[in-house]
N, C-alpha and C. Protein backbone atom coordinates (compact mmCIF):
# COMPACT_ATOMS: atom_id res chain seq x y z
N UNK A 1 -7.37 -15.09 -6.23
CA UNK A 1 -6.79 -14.75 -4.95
C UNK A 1 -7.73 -13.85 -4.15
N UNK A 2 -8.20 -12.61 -4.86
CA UNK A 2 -9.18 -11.65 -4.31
C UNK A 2 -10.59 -12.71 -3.48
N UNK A 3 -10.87 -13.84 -4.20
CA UNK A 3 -11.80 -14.76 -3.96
C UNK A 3 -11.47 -15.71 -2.29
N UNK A 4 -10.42 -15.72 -2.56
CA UNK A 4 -9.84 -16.87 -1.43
C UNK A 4 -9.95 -15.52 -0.46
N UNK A 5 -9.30 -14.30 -0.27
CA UNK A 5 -9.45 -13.75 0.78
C UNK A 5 -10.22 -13.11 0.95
N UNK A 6 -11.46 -13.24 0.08
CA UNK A 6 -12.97 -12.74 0.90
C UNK A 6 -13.49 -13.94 1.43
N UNK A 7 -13.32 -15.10 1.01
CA UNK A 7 -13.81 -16.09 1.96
C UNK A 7 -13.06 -16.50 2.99
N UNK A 8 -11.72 -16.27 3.20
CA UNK A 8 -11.05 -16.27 3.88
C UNK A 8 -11.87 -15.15 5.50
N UNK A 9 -11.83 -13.96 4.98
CA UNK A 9 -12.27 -12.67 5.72
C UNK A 9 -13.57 -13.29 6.33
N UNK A 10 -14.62 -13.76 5.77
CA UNK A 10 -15.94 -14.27 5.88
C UNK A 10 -16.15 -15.12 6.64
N UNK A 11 -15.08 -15.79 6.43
CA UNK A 11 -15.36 -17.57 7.56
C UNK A 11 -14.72 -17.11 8.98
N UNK A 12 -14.31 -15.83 9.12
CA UNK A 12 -13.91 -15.85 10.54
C UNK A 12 -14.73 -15.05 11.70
N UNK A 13 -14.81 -15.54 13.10
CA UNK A 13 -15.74 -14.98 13.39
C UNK A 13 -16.40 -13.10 13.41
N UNK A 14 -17.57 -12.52 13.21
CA UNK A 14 -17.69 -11.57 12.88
C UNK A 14 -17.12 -10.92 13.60
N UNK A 15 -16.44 -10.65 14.97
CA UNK A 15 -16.00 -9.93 15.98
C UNK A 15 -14.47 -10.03 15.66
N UNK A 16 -13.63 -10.63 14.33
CA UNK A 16 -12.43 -10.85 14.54
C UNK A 16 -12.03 -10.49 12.54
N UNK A 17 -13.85 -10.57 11.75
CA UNK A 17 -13.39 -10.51 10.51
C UNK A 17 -11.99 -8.96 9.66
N UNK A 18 -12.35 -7.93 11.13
CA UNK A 18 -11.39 -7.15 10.23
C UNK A 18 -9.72 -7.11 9.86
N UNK A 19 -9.38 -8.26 11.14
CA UNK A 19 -8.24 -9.13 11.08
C UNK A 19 -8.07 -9.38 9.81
N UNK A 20 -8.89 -10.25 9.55
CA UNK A 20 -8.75 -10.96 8.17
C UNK A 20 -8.49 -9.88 7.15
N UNK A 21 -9.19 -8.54 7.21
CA UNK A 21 -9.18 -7.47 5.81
C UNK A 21 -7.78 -6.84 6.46
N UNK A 22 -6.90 -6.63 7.89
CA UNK A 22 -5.71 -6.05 7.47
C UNK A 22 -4.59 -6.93 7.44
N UNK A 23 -5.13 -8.18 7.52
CA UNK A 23 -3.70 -9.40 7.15
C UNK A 23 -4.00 -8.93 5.21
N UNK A 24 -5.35 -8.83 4.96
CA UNK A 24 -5.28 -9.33 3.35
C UNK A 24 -4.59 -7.69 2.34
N UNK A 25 -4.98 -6.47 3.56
CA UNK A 25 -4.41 -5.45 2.82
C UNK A 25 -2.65 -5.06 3.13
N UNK A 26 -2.07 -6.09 4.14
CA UNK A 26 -1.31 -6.01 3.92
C UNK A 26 0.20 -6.67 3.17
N UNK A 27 -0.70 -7.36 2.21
CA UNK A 27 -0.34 -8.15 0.94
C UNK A 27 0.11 -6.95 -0.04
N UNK A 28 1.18 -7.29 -0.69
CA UNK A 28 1.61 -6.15 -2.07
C UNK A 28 0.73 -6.54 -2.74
N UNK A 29 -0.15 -5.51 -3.93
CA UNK A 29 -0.66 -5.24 -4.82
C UNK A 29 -2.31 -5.78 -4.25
N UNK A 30 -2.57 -6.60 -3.16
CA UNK A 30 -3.86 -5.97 -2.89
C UNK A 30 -4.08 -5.01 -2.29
N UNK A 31 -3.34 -4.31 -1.33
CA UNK A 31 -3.29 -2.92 -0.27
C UNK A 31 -4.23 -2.15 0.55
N UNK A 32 -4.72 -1.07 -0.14
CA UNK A 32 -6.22 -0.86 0.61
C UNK A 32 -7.46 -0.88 0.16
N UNK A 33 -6.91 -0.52 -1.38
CA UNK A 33 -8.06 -0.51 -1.91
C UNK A 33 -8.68 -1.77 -2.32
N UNK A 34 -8.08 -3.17 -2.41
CA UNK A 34 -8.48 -4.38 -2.40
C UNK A 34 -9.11 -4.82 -1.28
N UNK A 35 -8.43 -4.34 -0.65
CA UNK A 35 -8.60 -4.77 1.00
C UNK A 35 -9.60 -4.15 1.54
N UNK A 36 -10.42 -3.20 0.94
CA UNK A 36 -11.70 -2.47 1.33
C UNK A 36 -12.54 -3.19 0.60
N UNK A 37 -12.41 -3.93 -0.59
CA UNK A 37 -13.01 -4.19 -1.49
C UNK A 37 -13.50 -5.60 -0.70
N UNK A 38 -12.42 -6.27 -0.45
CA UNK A 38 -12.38 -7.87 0.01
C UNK A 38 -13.70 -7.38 1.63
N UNK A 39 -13.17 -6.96 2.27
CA UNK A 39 -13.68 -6.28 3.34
C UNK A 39 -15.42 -6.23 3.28
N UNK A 40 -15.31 -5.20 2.31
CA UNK A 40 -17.23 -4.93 1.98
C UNK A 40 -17.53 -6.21 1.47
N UNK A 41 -17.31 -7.02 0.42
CA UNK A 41 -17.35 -8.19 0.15
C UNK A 41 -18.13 -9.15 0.84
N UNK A 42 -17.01 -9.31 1.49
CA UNK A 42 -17.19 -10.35 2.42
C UNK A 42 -18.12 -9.98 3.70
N UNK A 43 -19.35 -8.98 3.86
CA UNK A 43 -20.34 -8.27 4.60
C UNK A 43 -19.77 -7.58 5.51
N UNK A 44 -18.34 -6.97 6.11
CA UNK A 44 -17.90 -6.24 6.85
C UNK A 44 -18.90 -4.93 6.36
N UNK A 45 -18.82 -3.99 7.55
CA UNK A 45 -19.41 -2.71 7.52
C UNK A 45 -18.26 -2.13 6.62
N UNK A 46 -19.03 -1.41 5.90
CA UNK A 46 -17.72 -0.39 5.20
C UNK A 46 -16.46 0.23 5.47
N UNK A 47 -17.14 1.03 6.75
CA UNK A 47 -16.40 1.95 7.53
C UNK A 47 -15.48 1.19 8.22
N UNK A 48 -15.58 0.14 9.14
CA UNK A 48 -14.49 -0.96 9.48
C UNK A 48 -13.63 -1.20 8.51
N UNK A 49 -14.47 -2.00 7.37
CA UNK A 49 -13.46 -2.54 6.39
C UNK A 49 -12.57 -1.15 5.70
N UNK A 50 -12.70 -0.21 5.54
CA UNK A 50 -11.77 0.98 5.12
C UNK A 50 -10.67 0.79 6.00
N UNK A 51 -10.32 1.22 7.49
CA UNK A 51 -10.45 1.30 8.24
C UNK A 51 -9.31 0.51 8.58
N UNK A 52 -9.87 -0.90 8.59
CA UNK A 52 -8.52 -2.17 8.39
C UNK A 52 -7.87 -2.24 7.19
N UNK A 53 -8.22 -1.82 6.36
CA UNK A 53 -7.40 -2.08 5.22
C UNK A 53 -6.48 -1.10 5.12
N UNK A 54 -6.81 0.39 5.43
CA UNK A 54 -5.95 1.38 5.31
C UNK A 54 -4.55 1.00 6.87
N UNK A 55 -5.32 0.40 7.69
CA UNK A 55 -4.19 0.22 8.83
C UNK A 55 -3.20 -1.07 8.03
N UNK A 56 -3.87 -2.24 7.99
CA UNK A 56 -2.80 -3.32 7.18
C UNK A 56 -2.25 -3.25 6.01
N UNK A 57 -2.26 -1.93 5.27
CA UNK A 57 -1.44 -1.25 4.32
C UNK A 57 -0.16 -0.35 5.09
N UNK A 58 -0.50 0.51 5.85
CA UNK A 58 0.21 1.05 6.33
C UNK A 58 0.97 0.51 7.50
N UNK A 59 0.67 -0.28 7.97
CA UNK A 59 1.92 -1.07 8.71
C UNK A 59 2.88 -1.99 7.87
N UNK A 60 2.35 -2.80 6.93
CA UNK A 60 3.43 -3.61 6.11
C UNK A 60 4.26 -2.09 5.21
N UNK A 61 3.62 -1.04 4.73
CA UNK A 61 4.34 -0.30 4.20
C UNK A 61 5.77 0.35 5.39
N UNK A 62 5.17 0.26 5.82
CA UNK A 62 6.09 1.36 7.32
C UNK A 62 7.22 0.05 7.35
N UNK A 63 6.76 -0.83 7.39
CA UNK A 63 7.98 -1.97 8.07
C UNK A 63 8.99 -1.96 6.54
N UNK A 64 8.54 -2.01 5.25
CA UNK A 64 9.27 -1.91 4.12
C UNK A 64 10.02 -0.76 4.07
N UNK A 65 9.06 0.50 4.47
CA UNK A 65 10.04 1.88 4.31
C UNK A 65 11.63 2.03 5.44
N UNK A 66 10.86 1.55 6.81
CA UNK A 66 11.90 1.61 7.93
C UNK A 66 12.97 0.66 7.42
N UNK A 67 13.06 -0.55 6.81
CA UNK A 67 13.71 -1.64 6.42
C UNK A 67 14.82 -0.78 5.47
N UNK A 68 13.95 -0.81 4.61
CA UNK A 68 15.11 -0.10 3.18
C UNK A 68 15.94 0.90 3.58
N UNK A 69 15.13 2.17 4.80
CA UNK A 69 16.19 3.13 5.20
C UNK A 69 17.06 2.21 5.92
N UNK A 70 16.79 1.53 6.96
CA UNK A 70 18.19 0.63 7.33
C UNK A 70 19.01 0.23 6.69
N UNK A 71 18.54 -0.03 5.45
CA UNK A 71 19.67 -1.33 4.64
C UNK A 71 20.35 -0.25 4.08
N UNK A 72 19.95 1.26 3.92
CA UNK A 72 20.22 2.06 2.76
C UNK A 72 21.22 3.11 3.28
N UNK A 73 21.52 2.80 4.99
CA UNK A 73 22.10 3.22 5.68
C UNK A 73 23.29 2.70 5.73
N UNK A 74 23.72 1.41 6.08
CA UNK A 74 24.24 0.39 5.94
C UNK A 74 25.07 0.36 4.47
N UNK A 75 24.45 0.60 3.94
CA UNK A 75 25.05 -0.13 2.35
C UNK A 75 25.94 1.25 1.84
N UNK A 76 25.10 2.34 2.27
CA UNK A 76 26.26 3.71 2.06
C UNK A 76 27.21 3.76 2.64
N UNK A 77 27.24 3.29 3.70
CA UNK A 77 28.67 3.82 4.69
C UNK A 77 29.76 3.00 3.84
N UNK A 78 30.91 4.40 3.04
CA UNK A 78 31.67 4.30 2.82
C UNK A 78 31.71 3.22 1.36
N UNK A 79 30.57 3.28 0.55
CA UNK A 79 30.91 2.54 -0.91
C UNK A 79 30.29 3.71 -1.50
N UNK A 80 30.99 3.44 -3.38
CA UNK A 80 30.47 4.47 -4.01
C UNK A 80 29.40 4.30 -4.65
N UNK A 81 28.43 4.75 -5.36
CA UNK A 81 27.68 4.14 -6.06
C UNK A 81 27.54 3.91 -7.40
N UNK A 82 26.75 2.56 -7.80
CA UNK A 82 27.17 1.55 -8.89
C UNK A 82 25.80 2.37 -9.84
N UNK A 83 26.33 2.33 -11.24
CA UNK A 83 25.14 2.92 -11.93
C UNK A 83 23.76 1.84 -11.99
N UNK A 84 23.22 2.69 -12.23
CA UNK A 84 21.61 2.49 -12.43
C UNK A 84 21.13 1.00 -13.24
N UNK A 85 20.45 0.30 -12.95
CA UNK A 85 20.16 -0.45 -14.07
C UNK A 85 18.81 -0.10 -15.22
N UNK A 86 18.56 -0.21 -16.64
CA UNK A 86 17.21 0.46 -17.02
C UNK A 86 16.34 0.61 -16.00
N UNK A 87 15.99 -0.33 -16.15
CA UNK A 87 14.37 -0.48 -15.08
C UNK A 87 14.52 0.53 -13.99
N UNK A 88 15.96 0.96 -13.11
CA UNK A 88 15.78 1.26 -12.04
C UNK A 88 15.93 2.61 -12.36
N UNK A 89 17.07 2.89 -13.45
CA UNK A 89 16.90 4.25 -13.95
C UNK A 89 15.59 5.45 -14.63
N UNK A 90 14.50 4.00 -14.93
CA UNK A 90 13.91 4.41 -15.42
C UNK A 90 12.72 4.66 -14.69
N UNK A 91 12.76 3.89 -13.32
CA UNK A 91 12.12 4.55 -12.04
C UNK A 91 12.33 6.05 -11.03
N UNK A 92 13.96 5.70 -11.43
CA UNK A 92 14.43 7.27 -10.77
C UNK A 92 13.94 8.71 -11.84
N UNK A 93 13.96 8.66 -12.99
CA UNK A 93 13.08 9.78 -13.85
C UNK A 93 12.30 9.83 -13.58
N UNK A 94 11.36 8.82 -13.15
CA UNK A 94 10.02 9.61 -12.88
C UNK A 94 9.77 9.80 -11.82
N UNK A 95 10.45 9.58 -10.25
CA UNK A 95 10.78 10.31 -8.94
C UNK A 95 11.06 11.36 -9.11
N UNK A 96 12.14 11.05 -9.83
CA UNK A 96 12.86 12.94 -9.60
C UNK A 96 11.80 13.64 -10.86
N UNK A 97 10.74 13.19 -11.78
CA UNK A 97 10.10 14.33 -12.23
C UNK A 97 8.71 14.53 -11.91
N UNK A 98 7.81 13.06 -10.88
CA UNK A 98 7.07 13.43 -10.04
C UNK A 98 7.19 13.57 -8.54
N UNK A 99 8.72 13.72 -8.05
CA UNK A 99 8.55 13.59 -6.75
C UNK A 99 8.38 12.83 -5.53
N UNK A 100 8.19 12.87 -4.58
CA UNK A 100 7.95 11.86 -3.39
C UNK A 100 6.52 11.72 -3.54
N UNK A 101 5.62 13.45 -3.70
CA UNK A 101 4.17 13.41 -3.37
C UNK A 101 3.13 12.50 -4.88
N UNK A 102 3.89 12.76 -5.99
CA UNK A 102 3.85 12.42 -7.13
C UNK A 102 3.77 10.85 -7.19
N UNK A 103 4.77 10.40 -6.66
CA UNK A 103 5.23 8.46 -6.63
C UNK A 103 4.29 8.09 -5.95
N UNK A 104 3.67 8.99 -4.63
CA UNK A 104 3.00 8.26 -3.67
C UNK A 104 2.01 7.82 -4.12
N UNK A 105 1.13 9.49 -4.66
CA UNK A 105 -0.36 9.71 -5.44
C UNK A 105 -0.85 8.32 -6.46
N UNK A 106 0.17 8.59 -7.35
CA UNK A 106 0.04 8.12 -8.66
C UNK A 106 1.00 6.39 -8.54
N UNK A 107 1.94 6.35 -7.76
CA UNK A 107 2.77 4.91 -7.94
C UNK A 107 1.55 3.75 -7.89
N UNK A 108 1.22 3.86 -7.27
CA UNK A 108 -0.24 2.95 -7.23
C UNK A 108 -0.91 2.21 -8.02
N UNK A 109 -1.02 2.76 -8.97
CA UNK A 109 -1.67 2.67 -10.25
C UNK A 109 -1.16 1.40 -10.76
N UNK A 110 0.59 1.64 -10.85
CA UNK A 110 1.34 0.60 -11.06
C UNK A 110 2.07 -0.35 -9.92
N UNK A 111 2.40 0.08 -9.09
CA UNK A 111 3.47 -1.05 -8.02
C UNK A 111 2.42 -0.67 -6.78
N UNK A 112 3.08 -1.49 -5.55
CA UNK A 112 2.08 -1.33 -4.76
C UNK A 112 3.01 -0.42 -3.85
N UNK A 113 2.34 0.11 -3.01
CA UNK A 113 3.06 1.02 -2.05
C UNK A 113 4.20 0.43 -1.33
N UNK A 114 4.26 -0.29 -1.08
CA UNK A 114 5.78 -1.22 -0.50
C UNK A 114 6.89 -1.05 -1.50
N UNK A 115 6.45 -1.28 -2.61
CA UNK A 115 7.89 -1.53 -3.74
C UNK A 115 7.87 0.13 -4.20
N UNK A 116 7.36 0.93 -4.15
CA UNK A 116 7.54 2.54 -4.17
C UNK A 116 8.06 3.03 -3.40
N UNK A 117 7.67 2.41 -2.50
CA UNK A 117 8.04 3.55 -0.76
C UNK A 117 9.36 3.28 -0.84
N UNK A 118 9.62 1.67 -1.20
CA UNK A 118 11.21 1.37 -0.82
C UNK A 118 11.97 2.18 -1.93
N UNK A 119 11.29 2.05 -3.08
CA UNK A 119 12.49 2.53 -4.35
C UNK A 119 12.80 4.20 -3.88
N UNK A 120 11.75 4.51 -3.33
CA UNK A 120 12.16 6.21 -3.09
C UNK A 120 12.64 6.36 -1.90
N UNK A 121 13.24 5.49 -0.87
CA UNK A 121 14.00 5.55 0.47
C UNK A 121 15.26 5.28 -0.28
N UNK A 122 15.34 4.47 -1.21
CA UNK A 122 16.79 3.93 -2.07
C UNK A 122 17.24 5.05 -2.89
N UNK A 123 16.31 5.49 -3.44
CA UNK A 123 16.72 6.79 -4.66
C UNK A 123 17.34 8.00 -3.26
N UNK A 124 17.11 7.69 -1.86
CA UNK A 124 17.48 8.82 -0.74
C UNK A 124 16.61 9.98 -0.67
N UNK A 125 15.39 9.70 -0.86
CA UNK A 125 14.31 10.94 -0.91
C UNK A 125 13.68 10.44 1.05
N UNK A 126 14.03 11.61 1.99
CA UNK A 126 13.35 11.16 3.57
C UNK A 126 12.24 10.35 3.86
N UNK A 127 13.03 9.42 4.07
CA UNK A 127 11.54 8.14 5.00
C UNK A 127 10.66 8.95 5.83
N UNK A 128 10.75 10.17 6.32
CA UNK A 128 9.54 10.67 6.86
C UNK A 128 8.71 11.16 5.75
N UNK A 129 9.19 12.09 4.60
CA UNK A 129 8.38 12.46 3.63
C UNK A 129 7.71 11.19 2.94
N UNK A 130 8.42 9.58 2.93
CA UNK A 130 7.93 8.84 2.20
C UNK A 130 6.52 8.45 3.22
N UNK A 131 7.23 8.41 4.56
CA UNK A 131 5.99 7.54 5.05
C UNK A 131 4.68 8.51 5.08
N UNK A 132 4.75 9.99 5.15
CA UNK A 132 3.77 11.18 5.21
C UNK A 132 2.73 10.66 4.01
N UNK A 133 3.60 10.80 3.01
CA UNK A 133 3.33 10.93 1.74
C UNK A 133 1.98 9.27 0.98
N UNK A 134 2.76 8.68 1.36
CA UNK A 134 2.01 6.88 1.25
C UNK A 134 1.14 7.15 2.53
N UNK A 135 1.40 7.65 3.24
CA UNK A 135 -0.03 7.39 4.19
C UNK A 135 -1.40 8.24 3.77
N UNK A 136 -1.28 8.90 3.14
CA UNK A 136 -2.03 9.86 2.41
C UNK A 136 -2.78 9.21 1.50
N UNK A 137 -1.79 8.39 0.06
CA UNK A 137 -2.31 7.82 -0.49
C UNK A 137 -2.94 6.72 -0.60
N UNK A 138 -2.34 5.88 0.61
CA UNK A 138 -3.12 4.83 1.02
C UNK A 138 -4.37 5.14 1.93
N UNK A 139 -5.00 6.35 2.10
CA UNK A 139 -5.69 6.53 2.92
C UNK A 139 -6.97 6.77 1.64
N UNK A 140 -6.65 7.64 0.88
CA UNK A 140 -7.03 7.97 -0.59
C UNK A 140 -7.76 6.86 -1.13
N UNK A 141 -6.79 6.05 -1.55
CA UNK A 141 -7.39 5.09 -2.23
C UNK A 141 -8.05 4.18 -1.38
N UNK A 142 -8.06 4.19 -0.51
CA UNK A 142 -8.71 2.94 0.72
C UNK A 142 -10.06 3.91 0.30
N UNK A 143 -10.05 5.07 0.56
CA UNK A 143 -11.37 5.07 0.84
C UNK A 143 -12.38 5.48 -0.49
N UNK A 144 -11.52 6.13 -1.66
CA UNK A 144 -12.45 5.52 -2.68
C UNK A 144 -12.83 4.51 -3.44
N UNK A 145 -11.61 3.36 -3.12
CA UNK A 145 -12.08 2.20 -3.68
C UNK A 145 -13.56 1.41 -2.13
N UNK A 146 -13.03 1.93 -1.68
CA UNK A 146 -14.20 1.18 -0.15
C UNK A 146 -15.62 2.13 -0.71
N UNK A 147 -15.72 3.41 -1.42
CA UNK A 147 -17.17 3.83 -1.84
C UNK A 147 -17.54 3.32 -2.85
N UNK A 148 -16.53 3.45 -3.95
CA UNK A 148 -17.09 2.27 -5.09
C UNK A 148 -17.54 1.38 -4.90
N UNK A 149 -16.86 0.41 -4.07
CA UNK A 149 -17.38 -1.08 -3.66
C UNK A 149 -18.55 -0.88 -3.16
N UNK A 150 -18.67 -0.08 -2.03
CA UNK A 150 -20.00 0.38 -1.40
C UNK A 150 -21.47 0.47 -2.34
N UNK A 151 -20.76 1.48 -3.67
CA UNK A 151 -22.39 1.86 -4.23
C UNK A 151 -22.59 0.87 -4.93
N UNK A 152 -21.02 -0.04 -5.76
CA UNK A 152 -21.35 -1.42 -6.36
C UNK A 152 -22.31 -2.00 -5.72
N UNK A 153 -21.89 -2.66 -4.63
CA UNK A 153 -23.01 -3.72 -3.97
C UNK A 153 -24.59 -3.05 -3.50
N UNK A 154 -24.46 -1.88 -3.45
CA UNK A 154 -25.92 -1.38 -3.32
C UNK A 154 -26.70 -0.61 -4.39
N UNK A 155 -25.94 -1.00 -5.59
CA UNK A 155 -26.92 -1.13 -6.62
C UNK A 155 -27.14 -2.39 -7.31
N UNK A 156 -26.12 -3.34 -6.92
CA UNK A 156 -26.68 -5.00 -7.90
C UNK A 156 -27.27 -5.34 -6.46
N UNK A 157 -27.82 -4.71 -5.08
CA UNK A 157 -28.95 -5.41 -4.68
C UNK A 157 -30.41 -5.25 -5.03
């Protein structure tokens, strides 16, 4: 997949390729730091490709976070709530024992910022702290995975 959307990114014209890196970072689980990756890749300037990838992360995230607070708005008024299922319980322990800034930093690693941002608008932790918080980390990782990639390709030249 990483393959299809660097050639994807590549075949379009150079004045339009960073399109291509924030449609591809704003895919779950490629995000920014793929999307910097796909970006340099595919001969974008670095600094662009960071750049778009950190923006087409953070707009598909924002539209997931604003979404879930809607639905999460909606779905409270006036029901009680139904217990936890494992999996989800076992997401809320480690919110409530790393936090909003904690999930943001570190959720990454494992889920992509969309399916975090939402679980911690659902768990009722503030969509402003979530979106603060993921914009940070998507900014983070955009831009050290975009230097890695960077010194990668300029040492196997």
């Amino acid at each position: 997949m990483i393959d299809a959307l660097r050639d994807f990114t590549a075949s379009l014209p150079e004045l339009l390729q960073w399109v291509g890196i924030v449609l591809a970072a704003a895919i779950p689980f490629v995000e920014s730091y793929f999307g910097a990756a796909i970006g340099i890749l595919a001969g974008v300037n670095p600094v662009v490709a960071v750049l778009a990838a950190i923006v087409g992360n953070v707009l598909s995230m924002l539209v997931v976070v604003l979404s879930a607070h809607g639905v999460r708005s909606r779905v409270r008024l006036g029901k009680a709530t139904k217990p936890d299922s494992p999996r989800r319980a076992k997401l809320r322990e480690r919110f409530d024992r790393y936090g909003v800034a904690g999930v943001s930093l570190l959720g990454q690693t494992i889920l992509p910022s969309q399916i975090t941002s939402a679980a911690m608008v659902s768990f009722g932790a503030s969509k402003n702290a979530v979106i603060f918080w993921q914009i940070i980390s998507i900014i983070i990782w955009g831009v050290v995975f975009g230097v890695l990639t960077t010194v990668g390709v300029t040492v196997l030249r």
